[in-house]
PDB file of N, CA and C in Angstrom:
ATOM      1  N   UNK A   1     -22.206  93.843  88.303  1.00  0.00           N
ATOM      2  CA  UNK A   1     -22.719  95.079  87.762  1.00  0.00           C
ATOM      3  C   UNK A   1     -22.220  96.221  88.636  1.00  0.00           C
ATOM      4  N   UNK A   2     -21.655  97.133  88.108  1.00  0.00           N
ATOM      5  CA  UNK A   2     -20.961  98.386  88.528  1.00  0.00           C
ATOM      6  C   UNK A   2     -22.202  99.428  88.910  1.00  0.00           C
ATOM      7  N   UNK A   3     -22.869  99.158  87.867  1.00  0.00           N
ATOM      8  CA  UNK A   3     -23.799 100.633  88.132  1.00  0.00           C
ATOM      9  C   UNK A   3     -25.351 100.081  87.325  1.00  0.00           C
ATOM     10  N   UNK A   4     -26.370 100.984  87.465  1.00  0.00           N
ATOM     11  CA  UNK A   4     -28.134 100.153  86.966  1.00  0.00           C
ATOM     12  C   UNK A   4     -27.620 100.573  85.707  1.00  0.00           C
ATOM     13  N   UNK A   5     -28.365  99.960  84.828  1.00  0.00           N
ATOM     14  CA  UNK A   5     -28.638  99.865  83.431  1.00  0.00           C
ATOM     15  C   UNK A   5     -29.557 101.036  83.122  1.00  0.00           C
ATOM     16  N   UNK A   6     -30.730 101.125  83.707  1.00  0.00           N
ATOM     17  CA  UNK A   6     -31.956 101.317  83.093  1.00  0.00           C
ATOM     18  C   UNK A   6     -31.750 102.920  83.877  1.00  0.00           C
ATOM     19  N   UNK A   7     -32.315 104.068  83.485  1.00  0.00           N
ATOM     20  CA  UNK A   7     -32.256 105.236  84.134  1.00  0.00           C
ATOM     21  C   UNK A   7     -33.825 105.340  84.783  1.00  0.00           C
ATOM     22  N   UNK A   8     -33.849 106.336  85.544  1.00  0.00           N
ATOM     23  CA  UNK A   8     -35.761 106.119  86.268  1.00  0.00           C
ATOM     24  C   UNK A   8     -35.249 107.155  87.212  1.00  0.00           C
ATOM     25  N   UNK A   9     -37.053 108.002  87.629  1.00  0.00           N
ATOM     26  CA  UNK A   9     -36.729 108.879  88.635  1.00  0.00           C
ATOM     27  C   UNK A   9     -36.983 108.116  90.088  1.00  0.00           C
ATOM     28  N   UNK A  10     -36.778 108.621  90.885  1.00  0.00           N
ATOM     29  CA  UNK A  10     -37.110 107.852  92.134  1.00  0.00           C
ATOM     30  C   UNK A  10     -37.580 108.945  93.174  1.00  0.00           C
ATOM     31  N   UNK A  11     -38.911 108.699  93.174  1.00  0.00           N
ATOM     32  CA  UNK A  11     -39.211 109.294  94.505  1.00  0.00           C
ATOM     33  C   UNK A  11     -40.491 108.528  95.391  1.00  0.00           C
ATOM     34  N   UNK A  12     -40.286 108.555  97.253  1.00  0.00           N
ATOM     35  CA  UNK A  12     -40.761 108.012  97.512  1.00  0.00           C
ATOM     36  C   UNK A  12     -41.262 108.819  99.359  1.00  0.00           C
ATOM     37  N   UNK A  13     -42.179 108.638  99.705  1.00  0.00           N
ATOM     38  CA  UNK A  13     -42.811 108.358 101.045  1.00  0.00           C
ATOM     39  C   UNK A  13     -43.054 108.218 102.098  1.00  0.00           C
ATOM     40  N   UNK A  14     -43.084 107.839 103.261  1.00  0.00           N
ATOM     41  CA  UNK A  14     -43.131 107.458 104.425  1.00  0.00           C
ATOM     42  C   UNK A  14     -44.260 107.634 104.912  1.00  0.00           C
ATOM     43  N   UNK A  15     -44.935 107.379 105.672  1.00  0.00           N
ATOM     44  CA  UNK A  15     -46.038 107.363 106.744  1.00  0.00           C
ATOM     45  C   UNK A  15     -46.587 108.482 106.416  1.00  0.00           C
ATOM     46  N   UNK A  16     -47.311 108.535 105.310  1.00  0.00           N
ATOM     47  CA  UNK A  16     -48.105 109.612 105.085  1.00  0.00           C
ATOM     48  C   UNK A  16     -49.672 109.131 104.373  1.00  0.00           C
ATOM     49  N   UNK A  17     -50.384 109.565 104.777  1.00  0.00           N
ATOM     50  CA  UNK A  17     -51.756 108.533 104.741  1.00  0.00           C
ATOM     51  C   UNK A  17     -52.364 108.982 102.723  1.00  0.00           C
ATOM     52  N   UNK A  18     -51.730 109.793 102.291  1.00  0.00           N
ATOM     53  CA  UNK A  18     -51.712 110.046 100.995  1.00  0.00           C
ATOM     54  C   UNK A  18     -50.240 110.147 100.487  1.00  0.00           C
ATOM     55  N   UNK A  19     -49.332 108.835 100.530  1.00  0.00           N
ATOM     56  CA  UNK A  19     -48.110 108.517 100.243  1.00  0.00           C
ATOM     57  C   UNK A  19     -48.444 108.595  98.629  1.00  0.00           C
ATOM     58  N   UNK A  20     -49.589 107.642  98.208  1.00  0.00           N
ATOM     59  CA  UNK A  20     -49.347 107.125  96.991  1.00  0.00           C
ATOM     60  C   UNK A  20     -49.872 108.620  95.742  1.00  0.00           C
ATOM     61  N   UNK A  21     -50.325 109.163  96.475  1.00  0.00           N
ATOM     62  CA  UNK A  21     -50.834 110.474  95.769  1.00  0.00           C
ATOM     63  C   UNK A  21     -49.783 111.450  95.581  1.00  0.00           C
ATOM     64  N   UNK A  22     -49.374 111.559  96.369  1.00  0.00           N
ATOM     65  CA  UNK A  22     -47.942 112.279  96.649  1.00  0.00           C
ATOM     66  C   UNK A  22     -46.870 112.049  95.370  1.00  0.00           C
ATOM     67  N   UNK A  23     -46.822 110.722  96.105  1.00  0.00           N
ATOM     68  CA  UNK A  23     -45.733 110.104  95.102  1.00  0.00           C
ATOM     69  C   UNK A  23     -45.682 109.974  93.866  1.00  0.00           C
ATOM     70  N   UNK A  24     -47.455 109.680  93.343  1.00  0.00           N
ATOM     71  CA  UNK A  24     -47.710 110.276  91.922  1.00  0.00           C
ATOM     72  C   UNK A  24     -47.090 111.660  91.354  1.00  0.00           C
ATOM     73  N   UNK A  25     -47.891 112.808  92.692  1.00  0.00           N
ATOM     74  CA  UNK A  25     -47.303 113.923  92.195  1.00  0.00           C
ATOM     75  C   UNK A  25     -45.604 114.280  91.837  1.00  0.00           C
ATOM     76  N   UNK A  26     -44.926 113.753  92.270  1.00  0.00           N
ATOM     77  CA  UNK A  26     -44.028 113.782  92.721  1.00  0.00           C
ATOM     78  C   UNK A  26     -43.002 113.373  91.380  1.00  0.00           C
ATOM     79  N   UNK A  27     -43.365 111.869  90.639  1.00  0.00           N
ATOM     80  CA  UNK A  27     -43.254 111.451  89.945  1.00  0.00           C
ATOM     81  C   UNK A  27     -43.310 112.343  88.596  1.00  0.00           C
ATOM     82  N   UNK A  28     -45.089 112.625  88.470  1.00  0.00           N
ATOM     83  CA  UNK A  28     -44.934 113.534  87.331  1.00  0.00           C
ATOM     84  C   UNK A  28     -43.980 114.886  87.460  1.00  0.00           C
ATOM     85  N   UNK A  29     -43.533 115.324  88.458  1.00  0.00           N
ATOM     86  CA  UNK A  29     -42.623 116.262  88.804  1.00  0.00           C
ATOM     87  C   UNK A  29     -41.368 116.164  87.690  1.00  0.00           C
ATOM     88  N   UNK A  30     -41.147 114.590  87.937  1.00  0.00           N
ATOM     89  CA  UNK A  30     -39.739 114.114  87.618  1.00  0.00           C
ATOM     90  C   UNK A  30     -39.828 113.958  85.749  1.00  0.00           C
ATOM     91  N   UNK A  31     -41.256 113.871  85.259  1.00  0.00           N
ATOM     92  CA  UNK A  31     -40.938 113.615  83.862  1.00  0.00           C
ATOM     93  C   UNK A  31     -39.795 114.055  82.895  1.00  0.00           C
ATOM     94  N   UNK A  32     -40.076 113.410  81.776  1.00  0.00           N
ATOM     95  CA  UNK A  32     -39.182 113.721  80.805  1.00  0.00           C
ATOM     96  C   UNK A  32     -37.529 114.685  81.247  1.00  0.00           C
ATOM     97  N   UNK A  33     -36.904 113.587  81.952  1.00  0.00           N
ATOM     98  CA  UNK A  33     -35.759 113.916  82.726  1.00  0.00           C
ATOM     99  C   UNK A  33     -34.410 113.021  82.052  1.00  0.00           C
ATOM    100  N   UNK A  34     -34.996 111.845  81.064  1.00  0.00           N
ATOM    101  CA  UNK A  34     -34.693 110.681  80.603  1.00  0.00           C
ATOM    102  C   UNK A  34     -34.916 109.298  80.922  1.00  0.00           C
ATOM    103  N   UNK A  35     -35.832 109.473  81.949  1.00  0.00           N
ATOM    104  CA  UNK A  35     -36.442 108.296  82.477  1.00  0.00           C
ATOM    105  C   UNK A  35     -36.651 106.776  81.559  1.00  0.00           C
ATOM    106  N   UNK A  36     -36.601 106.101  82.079  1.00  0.00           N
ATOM    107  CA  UNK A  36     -36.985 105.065  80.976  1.00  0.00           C
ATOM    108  C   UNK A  36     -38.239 104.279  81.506  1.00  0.00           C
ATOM    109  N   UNK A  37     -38.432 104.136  82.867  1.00  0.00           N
ATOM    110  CA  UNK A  37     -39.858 103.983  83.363  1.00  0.00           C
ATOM    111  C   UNK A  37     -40.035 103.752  84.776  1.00  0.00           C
ATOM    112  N   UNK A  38     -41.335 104.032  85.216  1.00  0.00           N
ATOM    113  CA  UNK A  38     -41.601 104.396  86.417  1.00  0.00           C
ATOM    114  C   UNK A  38     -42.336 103.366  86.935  1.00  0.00           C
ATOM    115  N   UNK A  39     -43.093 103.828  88.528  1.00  0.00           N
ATOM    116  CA  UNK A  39     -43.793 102.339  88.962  1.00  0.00           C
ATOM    117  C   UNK A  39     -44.236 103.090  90.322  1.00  0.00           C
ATOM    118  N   UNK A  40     -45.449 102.581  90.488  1.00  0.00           N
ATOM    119  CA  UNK A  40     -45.538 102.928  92.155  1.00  0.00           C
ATOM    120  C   UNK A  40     -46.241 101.554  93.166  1.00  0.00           C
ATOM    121  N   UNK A  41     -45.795 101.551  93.974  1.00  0.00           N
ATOM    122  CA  UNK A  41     -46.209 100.261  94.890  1.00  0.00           C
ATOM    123  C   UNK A  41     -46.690 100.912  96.356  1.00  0.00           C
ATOM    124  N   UNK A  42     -47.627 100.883  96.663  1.00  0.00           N
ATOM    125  CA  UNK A  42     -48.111 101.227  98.117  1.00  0.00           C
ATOM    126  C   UNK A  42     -48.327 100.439  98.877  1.00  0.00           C
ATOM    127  N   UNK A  43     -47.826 100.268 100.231  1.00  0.00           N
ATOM    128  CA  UNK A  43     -48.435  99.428 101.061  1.00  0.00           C
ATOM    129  C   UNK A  43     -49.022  99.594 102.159  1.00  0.00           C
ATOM    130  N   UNK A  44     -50.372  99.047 103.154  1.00  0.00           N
ATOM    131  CA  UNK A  44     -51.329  99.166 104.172  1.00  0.00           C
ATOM    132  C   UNK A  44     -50.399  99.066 105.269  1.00  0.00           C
ATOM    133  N   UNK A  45     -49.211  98.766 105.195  1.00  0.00           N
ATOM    134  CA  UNK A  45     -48.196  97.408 106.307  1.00  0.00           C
ATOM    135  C   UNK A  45     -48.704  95.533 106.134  1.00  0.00           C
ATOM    136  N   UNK A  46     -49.598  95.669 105.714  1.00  0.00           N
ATOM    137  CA  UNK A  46     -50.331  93.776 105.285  1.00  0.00           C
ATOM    138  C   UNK A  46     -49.793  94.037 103.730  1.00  0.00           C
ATOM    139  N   UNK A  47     -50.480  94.543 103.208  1.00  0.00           N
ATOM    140  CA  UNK A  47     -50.432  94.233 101.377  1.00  0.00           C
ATOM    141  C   UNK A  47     -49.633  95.261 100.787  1.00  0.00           C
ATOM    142  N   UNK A  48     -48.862  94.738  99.498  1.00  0.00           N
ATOM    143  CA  UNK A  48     -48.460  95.406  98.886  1.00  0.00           C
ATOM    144  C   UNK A  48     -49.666  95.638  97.699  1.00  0.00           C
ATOM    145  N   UNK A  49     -50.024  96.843  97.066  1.00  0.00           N
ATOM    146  CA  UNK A  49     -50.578  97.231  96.053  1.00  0.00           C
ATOM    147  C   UNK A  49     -49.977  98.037  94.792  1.00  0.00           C
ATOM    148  N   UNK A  50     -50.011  97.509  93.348  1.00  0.00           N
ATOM    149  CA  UNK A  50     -48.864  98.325  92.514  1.00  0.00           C
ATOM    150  C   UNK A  50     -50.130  98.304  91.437  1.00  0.00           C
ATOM    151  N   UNK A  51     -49.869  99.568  90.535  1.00  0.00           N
ATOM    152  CA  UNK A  51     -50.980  99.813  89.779  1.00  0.00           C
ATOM    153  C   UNK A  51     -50.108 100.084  88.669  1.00  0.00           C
TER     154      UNK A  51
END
């Protein structure tokens, strides 16, 4: 595979104790851009959590 298939926005985080809020915001930022779909995964450093 040369290049992704699927188009999607991407934005993401670091060590920020409201990463996943952010990243929501952040996300809806990116709507209707041609996205085809989104996702968010947060982690404690132990667990991953994806909603």
């Amino acid at each position: 595979m040369d290049k992704f298939r699927d188009e999607c926005g991407v934005f993401g985080i670091f060590g920020h104790p409201e990463a996943a809020r952010l990243t929501y915001l952040g996300l809806y930022a990116l709507q209707h851009r041609g996205q085809e779909s989104c996702g968010i995964v947060s982690s404690d450093g132990a667990l991953l959590r994806s909603e």
